[in-house]
Protein backbone atom coordinates (compact mmCIF):
# COMPACT_ATOMS: atom_id res chain seq x y z
CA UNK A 1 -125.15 -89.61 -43.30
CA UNK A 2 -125.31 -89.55 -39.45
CA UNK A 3 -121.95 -89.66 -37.86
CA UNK A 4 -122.41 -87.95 -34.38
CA UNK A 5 -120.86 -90.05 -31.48
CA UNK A 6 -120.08 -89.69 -28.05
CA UNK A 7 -117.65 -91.86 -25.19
CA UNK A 8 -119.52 -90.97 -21.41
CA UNK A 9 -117.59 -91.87 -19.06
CA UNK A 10 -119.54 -92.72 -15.80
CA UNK A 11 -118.78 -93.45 -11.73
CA UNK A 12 -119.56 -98.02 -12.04
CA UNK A 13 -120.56 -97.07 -8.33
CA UNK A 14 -121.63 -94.75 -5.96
CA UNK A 15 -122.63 -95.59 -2.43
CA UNK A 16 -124.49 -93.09 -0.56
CA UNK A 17 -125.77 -93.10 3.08
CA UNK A 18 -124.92 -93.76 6.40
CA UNK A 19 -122.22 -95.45 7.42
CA UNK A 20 -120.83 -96.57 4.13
CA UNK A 21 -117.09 -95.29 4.46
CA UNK A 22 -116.98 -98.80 6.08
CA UNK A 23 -118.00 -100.23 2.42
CA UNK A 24 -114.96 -98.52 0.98
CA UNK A 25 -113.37 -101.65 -0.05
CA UNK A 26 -116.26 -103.65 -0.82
CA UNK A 27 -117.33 -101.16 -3.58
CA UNK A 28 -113.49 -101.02 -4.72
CA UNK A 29 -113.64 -104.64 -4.84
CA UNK A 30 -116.37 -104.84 -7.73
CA UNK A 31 -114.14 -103.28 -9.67
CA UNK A 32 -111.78 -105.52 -10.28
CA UNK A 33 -108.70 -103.06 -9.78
CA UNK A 34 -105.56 -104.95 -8.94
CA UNK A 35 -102.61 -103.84 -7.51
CA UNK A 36 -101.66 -101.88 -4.01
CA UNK A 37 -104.14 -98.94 -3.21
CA UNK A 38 -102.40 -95.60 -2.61
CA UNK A 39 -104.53 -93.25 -0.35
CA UNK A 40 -104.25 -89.61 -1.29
CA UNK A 41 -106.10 -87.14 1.73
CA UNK A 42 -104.80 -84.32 3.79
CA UNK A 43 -104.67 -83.45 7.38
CA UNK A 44 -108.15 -83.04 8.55
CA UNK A 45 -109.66 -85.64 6.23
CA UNK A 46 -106.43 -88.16 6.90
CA UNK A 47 -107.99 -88.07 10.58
CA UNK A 48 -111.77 -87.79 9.59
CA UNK A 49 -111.68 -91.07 6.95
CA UNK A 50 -108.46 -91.52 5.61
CA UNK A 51 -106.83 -93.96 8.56
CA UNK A 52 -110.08 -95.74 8.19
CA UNK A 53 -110.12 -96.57 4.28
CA UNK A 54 -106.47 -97.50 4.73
CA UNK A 55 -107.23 -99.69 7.92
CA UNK A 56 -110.22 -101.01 5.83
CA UNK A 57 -107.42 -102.05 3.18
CA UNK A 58 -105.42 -103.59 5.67
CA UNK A 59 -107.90 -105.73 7.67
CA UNK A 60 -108.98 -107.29 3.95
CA UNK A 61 -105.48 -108.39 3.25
CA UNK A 62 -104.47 -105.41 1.18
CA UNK A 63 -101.63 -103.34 1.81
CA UNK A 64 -102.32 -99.53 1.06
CA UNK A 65 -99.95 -96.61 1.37
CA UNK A 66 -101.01 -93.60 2.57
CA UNK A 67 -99.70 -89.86 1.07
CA UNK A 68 -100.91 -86.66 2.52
CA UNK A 69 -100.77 -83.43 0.49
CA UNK A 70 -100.72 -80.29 2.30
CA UNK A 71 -101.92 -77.24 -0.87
CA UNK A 72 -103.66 -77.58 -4.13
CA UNK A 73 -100.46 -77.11 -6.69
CA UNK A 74 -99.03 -78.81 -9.72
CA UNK A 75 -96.61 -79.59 -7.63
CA UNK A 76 -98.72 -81.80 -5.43
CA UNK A 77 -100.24 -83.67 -8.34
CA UNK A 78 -96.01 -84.52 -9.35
CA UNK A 79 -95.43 -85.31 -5.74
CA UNK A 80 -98.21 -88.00 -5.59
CA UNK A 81 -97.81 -89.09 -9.21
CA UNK A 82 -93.79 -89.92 -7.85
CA UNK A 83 -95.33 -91.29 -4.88
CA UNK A 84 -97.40 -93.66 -6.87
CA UNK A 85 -94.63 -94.58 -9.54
CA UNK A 86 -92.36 -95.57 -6.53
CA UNK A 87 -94.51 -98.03 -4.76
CA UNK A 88 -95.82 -99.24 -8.19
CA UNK A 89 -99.30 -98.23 -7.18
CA UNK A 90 -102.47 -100.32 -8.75
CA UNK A 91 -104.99 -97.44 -8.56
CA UNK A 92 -105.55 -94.43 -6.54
CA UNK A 93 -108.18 -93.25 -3.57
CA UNK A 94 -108.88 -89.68 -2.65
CA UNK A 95 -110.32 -89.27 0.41
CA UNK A 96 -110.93 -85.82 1.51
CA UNK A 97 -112.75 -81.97 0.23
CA UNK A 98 -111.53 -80.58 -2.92
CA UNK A 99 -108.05 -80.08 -2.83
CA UNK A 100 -107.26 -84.07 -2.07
CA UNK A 101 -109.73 -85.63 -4.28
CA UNK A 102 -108.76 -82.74 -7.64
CA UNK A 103 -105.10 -84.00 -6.87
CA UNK A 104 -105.86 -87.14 -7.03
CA UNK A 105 -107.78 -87.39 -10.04
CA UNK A 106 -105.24 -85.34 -12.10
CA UNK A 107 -102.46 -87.59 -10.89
CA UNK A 108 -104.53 -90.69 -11.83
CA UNK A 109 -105.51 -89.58 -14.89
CA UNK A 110 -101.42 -88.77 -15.65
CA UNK A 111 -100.83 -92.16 -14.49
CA UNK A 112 -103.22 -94.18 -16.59
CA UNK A 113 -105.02 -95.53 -13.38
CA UNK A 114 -108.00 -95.75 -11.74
CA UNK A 115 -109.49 -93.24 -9.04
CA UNK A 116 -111.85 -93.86 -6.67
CA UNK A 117 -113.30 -90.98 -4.94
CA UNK A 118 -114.68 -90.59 -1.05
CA UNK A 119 -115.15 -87.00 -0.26
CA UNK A 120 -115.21 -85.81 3.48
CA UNK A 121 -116.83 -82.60 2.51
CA UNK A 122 -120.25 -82.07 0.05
CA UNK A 123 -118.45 -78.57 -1.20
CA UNK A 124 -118.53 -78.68 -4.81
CA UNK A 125 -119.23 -81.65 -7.76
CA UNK A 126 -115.36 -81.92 -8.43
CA UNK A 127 -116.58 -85.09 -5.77
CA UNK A 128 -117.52 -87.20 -8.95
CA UNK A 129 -116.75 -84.49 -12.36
CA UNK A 130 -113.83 -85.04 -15.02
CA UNK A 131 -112.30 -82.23 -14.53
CA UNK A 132 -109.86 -80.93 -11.54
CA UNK A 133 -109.26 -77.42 -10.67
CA UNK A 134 -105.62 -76.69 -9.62
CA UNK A 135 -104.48 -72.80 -8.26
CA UNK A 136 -101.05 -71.54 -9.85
CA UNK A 137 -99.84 -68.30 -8.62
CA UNK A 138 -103.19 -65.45 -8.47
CA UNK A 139 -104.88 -67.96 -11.42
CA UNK A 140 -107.10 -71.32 -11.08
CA UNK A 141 -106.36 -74.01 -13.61
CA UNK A 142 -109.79 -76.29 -14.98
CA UNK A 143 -108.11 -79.13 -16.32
CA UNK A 144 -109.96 -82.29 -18.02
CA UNK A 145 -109.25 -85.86 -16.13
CA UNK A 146 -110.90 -88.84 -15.90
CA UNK A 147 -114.28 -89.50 -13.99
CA UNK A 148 -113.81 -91.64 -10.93
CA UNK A 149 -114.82 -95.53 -11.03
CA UNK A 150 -116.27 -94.86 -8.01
CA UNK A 151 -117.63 -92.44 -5.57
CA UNK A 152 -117.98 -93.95 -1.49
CA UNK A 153 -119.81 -90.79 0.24
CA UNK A 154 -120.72 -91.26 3.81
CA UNK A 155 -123.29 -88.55 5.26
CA UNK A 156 -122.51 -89.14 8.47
CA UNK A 157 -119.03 -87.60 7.85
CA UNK A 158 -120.22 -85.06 5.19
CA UNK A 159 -122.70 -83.84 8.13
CA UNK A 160 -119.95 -83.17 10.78
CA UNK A 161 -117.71 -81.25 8.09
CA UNK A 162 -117.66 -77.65 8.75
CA UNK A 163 -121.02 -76.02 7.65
CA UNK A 164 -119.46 -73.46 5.35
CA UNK A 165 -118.30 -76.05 3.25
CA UNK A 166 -121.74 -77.81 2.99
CA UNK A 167 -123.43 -74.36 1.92
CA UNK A 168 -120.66 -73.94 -0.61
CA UNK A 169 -121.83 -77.14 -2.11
CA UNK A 170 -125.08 -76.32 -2.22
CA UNK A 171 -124.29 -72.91 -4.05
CA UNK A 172 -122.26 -74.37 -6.81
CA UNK A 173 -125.58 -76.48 -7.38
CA UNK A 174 -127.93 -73.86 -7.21
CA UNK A 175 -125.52 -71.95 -9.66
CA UNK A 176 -126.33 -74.26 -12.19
CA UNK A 177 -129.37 -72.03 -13.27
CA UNK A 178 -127.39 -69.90 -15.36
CA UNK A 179 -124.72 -72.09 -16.13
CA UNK A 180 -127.17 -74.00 -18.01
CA UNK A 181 -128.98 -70.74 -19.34
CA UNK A 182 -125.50 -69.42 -20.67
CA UNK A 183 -124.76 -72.67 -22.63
CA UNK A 184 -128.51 -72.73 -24.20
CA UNK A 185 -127.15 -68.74 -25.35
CA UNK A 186 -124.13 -70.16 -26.70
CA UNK A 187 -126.06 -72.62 -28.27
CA UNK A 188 -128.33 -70.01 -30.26
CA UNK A 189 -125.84 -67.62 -30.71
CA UNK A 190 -122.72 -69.50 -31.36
CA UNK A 191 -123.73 -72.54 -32.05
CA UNK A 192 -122.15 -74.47 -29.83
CA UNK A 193 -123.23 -77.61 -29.35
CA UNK A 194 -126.11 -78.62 -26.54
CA UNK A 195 -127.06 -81.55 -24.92
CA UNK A 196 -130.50 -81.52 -24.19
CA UNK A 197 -130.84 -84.01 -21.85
CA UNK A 198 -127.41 -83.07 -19.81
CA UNK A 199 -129.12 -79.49 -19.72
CA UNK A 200 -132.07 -81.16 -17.93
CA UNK A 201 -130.50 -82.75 -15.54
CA UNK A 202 -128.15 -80.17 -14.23
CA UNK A 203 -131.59 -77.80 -14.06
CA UNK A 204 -133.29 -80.17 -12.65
CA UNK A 205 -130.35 -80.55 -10.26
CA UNK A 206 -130.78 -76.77 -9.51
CA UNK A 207 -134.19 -76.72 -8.63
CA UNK A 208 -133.87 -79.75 -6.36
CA UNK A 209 -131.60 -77.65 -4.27
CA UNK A 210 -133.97 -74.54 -4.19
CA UNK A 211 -137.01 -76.41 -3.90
CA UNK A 212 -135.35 -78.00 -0.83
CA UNK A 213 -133.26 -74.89 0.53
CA UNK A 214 -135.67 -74.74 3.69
CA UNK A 215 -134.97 -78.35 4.97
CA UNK A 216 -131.55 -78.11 4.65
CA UNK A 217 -129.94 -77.41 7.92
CA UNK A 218 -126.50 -77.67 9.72
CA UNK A 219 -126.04 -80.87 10.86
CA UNK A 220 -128.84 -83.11 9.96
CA UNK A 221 -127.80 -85.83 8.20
CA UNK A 222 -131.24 -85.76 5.39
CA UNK A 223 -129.37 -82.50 4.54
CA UNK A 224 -125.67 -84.24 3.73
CA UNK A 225 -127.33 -86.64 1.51
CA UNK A 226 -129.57 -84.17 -0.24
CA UNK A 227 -126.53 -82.14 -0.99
CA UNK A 228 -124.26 -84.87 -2.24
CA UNK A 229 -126.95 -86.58 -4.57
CA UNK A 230 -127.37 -83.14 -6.26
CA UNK A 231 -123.34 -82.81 -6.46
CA UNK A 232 -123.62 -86.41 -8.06
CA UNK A 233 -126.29 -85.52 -9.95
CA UNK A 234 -124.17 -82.40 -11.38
CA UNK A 235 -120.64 -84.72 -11.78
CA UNK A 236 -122.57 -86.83 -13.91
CA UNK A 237 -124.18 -84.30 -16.28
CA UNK A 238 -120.65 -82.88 -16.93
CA UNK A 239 -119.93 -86.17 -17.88
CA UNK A 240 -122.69 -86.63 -20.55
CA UNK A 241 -122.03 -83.28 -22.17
CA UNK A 242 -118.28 -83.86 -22.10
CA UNK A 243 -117.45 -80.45 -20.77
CA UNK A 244 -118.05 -78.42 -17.81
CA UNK A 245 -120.62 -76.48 -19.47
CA UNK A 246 -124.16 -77.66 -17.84
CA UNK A 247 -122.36 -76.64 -14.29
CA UNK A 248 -120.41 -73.64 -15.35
CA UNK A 249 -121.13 -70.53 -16.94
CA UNK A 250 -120.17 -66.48 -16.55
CA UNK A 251 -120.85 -67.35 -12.77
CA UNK A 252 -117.96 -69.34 -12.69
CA UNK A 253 -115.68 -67.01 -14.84
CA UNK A 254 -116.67 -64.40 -12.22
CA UNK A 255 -115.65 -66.41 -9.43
CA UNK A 256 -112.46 -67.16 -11.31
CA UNK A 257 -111.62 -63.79 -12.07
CA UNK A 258 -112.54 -62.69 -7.90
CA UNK A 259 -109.64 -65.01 -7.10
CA UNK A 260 -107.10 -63.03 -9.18
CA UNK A 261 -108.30 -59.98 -7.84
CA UNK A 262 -109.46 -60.15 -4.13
CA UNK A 263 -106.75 -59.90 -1.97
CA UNK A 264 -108.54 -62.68 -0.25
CA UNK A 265 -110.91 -64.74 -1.86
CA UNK A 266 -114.19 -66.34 -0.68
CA UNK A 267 -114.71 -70.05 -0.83
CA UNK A 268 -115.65 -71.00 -4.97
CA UNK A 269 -119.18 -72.13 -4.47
CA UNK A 270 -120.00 -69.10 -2.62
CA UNK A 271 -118.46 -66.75 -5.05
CA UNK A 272 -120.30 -68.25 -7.85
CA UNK A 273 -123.86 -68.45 -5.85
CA UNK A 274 -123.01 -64.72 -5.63
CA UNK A 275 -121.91 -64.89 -9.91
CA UNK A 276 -124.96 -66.21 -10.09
CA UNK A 277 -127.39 -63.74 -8.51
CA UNK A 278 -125.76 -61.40 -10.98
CA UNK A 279 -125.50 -62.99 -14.07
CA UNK A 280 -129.18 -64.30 -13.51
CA UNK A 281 -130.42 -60.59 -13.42
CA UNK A 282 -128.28 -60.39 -16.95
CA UNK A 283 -130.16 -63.01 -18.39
CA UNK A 284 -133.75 -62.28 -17.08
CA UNK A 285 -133.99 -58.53 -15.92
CA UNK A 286 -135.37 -57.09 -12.22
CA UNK A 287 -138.54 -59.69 -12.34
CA UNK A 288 -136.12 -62.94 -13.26
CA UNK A 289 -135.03 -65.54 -11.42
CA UNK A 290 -132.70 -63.76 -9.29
CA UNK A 291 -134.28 -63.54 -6.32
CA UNK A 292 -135.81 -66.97 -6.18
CA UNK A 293 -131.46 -67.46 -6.31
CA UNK A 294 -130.92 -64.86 -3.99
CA UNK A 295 -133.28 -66.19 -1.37
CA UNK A 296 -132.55 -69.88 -1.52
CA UNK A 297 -128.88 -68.61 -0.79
CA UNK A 298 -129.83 -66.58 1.97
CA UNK A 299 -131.93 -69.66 3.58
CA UNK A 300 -129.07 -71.96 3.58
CA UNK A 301 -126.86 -69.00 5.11
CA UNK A 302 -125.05 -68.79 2.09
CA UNK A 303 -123.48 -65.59 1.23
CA UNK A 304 -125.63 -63.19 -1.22
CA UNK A 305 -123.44 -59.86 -1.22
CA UNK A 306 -119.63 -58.69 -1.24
CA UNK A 307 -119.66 -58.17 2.29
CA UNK A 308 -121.39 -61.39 2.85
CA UNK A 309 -117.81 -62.66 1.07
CA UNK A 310 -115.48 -60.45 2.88
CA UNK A 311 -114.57 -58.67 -0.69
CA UNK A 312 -114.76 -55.31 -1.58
CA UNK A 313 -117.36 -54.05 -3.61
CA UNK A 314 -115.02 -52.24 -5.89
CA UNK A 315 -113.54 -56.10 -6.52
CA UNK A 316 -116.94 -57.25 -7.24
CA UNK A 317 -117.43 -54.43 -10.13
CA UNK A 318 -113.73 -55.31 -11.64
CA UNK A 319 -114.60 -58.76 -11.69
CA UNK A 320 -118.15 -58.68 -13.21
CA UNK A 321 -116.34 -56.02 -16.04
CA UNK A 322 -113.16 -57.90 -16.43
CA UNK A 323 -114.57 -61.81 -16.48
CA UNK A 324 -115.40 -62.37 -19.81
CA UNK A 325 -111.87 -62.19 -20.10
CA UNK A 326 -111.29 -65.40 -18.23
CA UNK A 327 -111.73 -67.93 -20.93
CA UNK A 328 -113.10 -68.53 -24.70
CA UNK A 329 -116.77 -69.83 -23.53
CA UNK A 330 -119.34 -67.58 -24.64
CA UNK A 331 -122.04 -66.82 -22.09
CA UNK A 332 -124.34 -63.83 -21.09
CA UNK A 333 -121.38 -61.19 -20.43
CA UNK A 334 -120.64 -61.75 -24.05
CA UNK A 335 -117.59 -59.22 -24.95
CA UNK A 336 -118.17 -57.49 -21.75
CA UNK A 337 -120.23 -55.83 -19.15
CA UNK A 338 -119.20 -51.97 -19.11
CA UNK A 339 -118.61 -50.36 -15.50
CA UNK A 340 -121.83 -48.54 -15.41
CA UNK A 341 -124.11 -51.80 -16.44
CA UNK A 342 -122.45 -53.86 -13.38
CA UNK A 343 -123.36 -51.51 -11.11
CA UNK A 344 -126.74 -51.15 -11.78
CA UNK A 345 -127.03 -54.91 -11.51
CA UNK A 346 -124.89 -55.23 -8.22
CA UNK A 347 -126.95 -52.22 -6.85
CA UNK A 348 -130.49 -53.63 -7.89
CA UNK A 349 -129.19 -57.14 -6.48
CA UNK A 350 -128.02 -55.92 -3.37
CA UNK A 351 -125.09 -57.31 -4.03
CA UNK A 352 -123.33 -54.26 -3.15
C-alpha cells in the first residue's frame, strides 16, 4: 500500500524587482495577517529599508513597532520573542541580511506567527529557507523554522549592499553542486531519502549562477536580481525536500567546522564556495568539476583559497580532516579525510 506523504511549505508571495520595498504592505496585505506588525532589522538595514516598511505601515493606517537587534544569539531571538509578546504582536517582518531576518524567523516560528521576509542583502538563501542559523559560543546552530509567507526583495537595495555580501550569495548558490552530489551519495549509500525533483532544482540553481558568473558585476542591478532569484530558487528547494540537504553538504560542514577553528572566520558563503572547490575534487578527481567551481568563483571575485579568506592554511587542513565530525549527514568525507588526502586536494586545488 502507498503511504508516502509530504506538507511543503511555500513563500504565498515573492515580489522581485525594482522598487518594490514600496509594495511591502501591499503584498502583506494579501495575506490576510491581522494584528500590529513588529519590524525586526538592525542598524544598517533599520536605515537602508527598515524606517521605510514601518513608515509604509504607518501611512496605510497600521501601527508597527520597530525592534533592532544588534548580534546573531539565542538571546536575540528571546529578546524579540518578549518584544513581540509585550505589544501583542500580529505577525513579524525581518528586514535586513542574515542575522535580522534568521532572528526573526526563529522567533516567529516560537511564537506561532507569521514572518514575512525583505532582505537588504542577496548573501545567502536563509532570505526565503526554513531553517535559521544562530552562533553560540565558537559553534553555529541550523535550526528548523517556518518558511516565510512572504519574501519583498528590492534590487535596487540588494545592488547598493556591500559587494562582498552579494558574492557570498552567489557562492552559497554555486555550492549547491556538491551539496546536491553528497545527498545523491547518501542516497546510494545510506539510503537516505532523495527528492528528485528538489535535486533538480537546486542544480539547476547552481548552474544558473555559473552559467551567468561573467555578467554578474558590482553594482548593476540585472546582477541583484539574478542573485536573489537563484537564492529563491534554493529557499524553495529546501522547502520541497524538507531539509537542508539539496543546499548543504560536506561544504557546509567545512565551513561550519572553519568557524570553530579560525581565529577569525570568513563570511559563510565564501567559506563554503571554498568547501566546495574541495569537496568537488573528492567527488570527481583532478578532471571534475572543480575548476568550472573554482573559476566561476574567481569571476565574481569570490574567494578560491585560504589566503583569499584570511585563514591559515594549517586551519583549512584541520577543518577538511576534522568536518565530518560536525553533524550525522553522510556526504563525500564519509568517516573522514586523513591529513595526507586533504593536502593533496588543497595543494592540487590551489587552495593552499
Amino acid at each position: 500500500m502507498f503511504e508516502k506523504s509530504t506538507w511543503i511549505r511555500l513563500p504565498r508571495n515573492v515580489v522581485v524587482g525594482h522598487g518594490v520595498l514600496d509594495q511591502t504592505v501591499e503584498a502583506i496585505d494579501e495575506l490576510h495577517l491581522t494584528g500590529r506588525p513588529l519590524v525586526v532589522t538592525s542598524p544598517t538595514p533599520r536605515e537602508v529599508a527598515g524606517d521605510r516598511v514601518a513608515e509604509g505601515f504607518a501611512a496605510a493606517g497600521t501601527d508597527p513597532a520597530v525592534t533592532t537587534v544588534e548580534t546573531a544569539s539565542f538571546g536575540a531571538v528571546e529578546g524579540v520573542v518578549a518584544t513581540a509578546e509585550e505589544m501583542d504582536a500580529g505577525f513579524l517582518v525581518g528586514v535586513g541580511g542574515g542575522k535580522a531576518i534568521d532572528i526573526t524567523k526563529m522567533a516567529a516560528d516560537e511564537l506561532g506567527l507569521g514572518f514575512v521576509s525583505v532582505p537588504t542583502a542577496a548573501s545567502h538563501d536563509g532570505i526565503v529557507s526554513g531553517r535559521g542559523s544562530v552562533p553560540e559560543g565558537d559553534t553555529r546552530h541550523s535550526v528548523a523554522a517556518e518558511p516565510p509567507l512572504a519574501v519583498v526583495a528590492d534590487t535596487e537595495v540588494l545592488a547598493e549592499a556591500p559587494w562582498r555580501l552579494t558574492t557570498a550569495g552567489c557562492a552559497d548558490i554555486i555550492s549547491n553542486y556538491t551539496a546536491v552530489k553528497d545527498w545523491q551519495l547518501a542516497n546510494r549509500l545510506k539510503n537516505v531519502e532523495y527528492s528528485e525533483y528538489a535535486g533538480a532544482l537546486s542544480q539547476m540553481t547552481a548552474e544558473m549562477l555559473v552559467e551567468n558568473s561573467a555578467s554578474i558585476k558590482q553594482g548593476l542591478e540585472e546582477s541583484a536580481w539574478i542573485v536573489v532569484k537563484a537564492l529563491v530558487s534554493s529557499g524553495v528547494a529546501m522547502s520541497i525536500a524538507g531539509s537542508s540537504r539539496p543546499a548543504s553538504g560536506a561544504e557546509h560542514l567545512f565551513s561550519h567546522q572553519l568557524d570553530r577553528l579560525a581565529e577569525d572566520p570568513g563570511l559563510h558563503g565564501h567559506q563554503v564556495g571554498v568547501g566546495s572547490i574541495l569537496t568537488e575534487y573528492l567527488h570527481s578527481g583532478q578532471r571534475g568539476e572543480w575548476v568550472d567551481i573554482r573559476d566561476a568563483l574567481a569571476s565574481i571575485d569570490a574567494p578560491t583559497t585560504a589566503a583569499d579568506l584570511g585563514i591559515d592554511p594549517e586551519t583549512v587542513i584541520e577543518a577538511l580532516t576534522t568536518a565530518h565530525r560536525i553533524r550525522d549527514r553522510y556526504t563525500i568525507l564519509g568517516d573522514g579525510v586523513s591529513e595526507a588526502a586533504a593536502r593533496e586536494v588543497a595543494r592540487a586545488t590551489g587552495v593552499i
